[in-house]
C-alpha atoms as a PDB file:
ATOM      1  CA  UNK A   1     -33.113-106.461 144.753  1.00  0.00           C
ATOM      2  CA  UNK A   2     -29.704-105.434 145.934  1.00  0.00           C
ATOM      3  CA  UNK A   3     -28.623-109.150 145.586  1.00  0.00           C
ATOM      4  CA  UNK A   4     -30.212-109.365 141.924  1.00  0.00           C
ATOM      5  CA  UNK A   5     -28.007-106.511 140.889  1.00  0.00           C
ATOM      6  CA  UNK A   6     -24.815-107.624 142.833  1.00  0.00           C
ATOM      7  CA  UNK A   7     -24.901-111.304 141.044  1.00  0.00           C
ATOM      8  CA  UNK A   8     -25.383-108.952 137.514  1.00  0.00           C
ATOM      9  CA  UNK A   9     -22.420-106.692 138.256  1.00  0.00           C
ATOM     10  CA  UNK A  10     -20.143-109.920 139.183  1.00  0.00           C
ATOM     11  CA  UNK A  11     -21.461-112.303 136.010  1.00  0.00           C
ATOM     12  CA  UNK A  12     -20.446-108.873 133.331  1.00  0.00           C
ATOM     13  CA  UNK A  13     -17.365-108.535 135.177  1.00  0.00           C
ATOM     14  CA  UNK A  14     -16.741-112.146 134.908  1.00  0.00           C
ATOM     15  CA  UNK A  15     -17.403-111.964 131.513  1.00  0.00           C
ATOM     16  CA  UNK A  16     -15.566-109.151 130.657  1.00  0.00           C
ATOM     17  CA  UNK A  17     -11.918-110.992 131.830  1.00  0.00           C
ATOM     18  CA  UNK A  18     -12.659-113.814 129.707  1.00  0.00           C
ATOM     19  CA  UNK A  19     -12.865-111.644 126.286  1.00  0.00           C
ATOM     20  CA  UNK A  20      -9.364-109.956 125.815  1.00  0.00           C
ATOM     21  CA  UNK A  21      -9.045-107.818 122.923  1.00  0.00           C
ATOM     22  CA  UNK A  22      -7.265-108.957 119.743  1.00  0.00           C
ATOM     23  CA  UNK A  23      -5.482-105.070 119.303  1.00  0.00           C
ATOM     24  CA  UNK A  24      -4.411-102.996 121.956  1.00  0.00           C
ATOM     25  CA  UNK A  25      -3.357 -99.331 122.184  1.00  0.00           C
ATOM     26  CA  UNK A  26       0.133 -98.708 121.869  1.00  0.00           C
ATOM     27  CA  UNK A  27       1.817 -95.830 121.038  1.00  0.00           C
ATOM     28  CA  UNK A  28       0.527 -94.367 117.822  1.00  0.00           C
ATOM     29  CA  UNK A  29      -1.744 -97.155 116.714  1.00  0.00           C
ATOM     30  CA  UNK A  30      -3.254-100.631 117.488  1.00  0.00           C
ATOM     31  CA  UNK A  31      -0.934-103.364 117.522  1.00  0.00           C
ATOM     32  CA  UNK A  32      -1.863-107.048 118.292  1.00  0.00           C
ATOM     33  CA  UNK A  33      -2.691-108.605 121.537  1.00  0.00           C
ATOM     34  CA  UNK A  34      -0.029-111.193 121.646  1.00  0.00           C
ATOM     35  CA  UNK A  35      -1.122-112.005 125.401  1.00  0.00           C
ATOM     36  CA  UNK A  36      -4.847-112.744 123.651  1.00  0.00           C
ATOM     37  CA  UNK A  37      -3.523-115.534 121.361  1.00  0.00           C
ATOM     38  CA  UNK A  38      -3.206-119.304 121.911  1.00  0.00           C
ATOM     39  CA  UNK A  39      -1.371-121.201 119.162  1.00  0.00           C
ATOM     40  CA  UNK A  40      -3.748-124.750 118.011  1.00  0.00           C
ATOM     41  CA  UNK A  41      -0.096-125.987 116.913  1.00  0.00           C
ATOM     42  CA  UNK A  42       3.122-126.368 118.652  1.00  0.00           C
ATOM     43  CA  UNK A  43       6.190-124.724 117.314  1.00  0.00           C
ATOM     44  CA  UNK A  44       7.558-127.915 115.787  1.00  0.00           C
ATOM     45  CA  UNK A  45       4.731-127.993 114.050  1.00  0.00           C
ATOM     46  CA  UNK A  46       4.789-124.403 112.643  1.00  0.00           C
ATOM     47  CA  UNK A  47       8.635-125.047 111.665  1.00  0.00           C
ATOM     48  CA  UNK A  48       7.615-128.442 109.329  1.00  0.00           C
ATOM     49  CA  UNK A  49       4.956-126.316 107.454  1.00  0.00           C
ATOM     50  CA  UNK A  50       7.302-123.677 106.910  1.00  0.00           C
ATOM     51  CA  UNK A  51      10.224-126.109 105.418  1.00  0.00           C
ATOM     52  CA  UNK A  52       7.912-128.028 103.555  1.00  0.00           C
ATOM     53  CA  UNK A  53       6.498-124.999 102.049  1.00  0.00           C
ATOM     54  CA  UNK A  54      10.209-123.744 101.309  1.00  0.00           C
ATOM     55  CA  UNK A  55      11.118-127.011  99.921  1.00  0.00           C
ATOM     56  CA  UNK A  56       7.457-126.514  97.803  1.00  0.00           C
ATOM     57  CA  UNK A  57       8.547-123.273  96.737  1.00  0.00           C
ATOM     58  CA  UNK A  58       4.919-121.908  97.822  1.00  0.00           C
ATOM     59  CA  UNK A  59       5.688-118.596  98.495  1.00  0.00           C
ATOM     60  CA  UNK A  60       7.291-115.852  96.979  1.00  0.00           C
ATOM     61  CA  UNK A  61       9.497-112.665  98.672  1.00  0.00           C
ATOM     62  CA  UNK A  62       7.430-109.446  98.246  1.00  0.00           C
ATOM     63  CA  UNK A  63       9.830-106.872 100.338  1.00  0.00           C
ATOM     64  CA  UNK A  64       9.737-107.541 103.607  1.00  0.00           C
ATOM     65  CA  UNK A  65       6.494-110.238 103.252  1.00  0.00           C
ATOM     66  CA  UNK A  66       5.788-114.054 101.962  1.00  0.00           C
ATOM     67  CA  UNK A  67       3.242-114.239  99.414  1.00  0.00           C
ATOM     68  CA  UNK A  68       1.951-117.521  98.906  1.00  0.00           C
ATOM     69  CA  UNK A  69       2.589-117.989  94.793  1.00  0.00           C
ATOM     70  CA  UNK A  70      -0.413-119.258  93.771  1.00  0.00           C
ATOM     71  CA  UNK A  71      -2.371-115.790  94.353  1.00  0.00           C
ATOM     72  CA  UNK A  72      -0.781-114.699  91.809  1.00  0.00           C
ATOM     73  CA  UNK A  73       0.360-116.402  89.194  1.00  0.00           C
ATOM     74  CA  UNK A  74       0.202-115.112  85.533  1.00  0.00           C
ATOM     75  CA  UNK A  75      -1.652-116.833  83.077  1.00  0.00           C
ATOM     76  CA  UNK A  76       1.248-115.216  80.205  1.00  0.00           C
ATOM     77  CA  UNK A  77       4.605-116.025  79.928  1.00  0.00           C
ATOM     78  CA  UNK A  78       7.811-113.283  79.649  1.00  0.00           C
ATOM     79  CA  UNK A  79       7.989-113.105  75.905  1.00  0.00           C
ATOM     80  CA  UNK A  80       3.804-112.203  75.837  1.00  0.00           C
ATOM     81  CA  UNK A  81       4.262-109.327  78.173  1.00  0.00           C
ATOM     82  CA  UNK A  82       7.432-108.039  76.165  1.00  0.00           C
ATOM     83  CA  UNK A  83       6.123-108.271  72.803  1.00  0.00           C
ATOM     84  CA  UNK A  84       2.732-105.924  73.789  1.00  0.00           C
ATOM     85  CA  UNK A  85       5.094-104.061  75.372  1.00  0.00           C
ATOM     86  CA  UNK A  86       7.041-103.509  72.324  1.00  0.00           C
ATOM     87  CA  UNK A  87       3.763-102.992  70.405  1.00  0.00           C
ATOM     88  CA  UNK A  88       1.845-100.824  72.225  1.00  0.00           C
ATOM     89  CA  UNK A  89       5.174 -98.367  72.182  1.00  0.00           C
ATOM     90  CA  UNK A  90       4.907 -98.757  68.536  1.00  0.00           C
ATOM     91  CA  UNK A  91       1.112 -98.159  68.627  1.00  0.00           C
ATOM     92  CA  UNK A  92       2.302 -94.647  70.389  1.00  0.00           C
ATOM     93  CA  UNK A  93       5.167 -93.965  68.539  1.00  0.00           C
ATOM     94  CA  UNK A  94       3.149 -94.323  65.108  1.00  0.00           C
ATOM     95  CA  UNK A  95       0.141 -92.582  66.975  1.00  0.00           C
ATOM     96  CA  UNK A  96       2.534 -89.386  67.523  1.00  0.00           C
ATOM     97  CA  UNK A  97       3.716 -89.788  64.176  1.00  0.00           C
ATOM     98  CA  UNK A  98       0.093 -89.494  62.730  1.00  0.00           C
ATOM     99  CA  UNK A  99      -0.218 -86.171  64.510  1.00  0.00           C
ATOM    100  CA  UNK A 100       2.817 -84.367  63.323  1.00  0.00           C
ATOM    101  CA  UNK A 101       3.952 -85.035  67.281  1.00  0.00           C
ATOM    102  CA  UNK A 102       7.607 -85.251  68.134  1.00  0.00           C
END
């Protein structure tokens, strides 16, 4: 019996060294287990996708971040979005109006 539950306690804590977490604890928060990670591509790789996607123009500067363009792209041009902006102050302006609003 006492072998039984020996060979148990050694095959979870075998187990348990294998799965690393993908956060860890630090400081206020979680952060990512760097340690955890194992890259499919070598950096040479990495670096040609990220010049051909420069040279693509596939992403777009959103502060600090890279958003890939084609999440968002707008199915109206500049002059659309101006002229209903220009008509929907209009549409309030004439709204007030109606009202005896200032």
């Amino acid at each position: 019996m006492k072998s039984i539950i020996a060979a148990t306690a050694l095959a979870f804590a075998s187990a348990a060294s294998f799965a690393a977490p993908a956060f860890v604890l630090q400081g206020d928060g979680l952060v990512p287990n760097l340690q955890a990670f194992t890259s499919t591509k070598t950096r040479a790789e990495v670096r040609a996708e990220l010049f051909a996607s420069r040279a693509r123009m596939d992403y777009v500067h959103m502060g600090d971040e890279l958003v890939m363009r084609d999440l968002f792209m707008s199915v109206r041009n500049l002059d659309d979005v101006h002229m209903e902006a220009v008509r929907a102050t209009a549409d309030k302006l004439a709204a007030r109006s109606q009202y005896g609003a200032q």
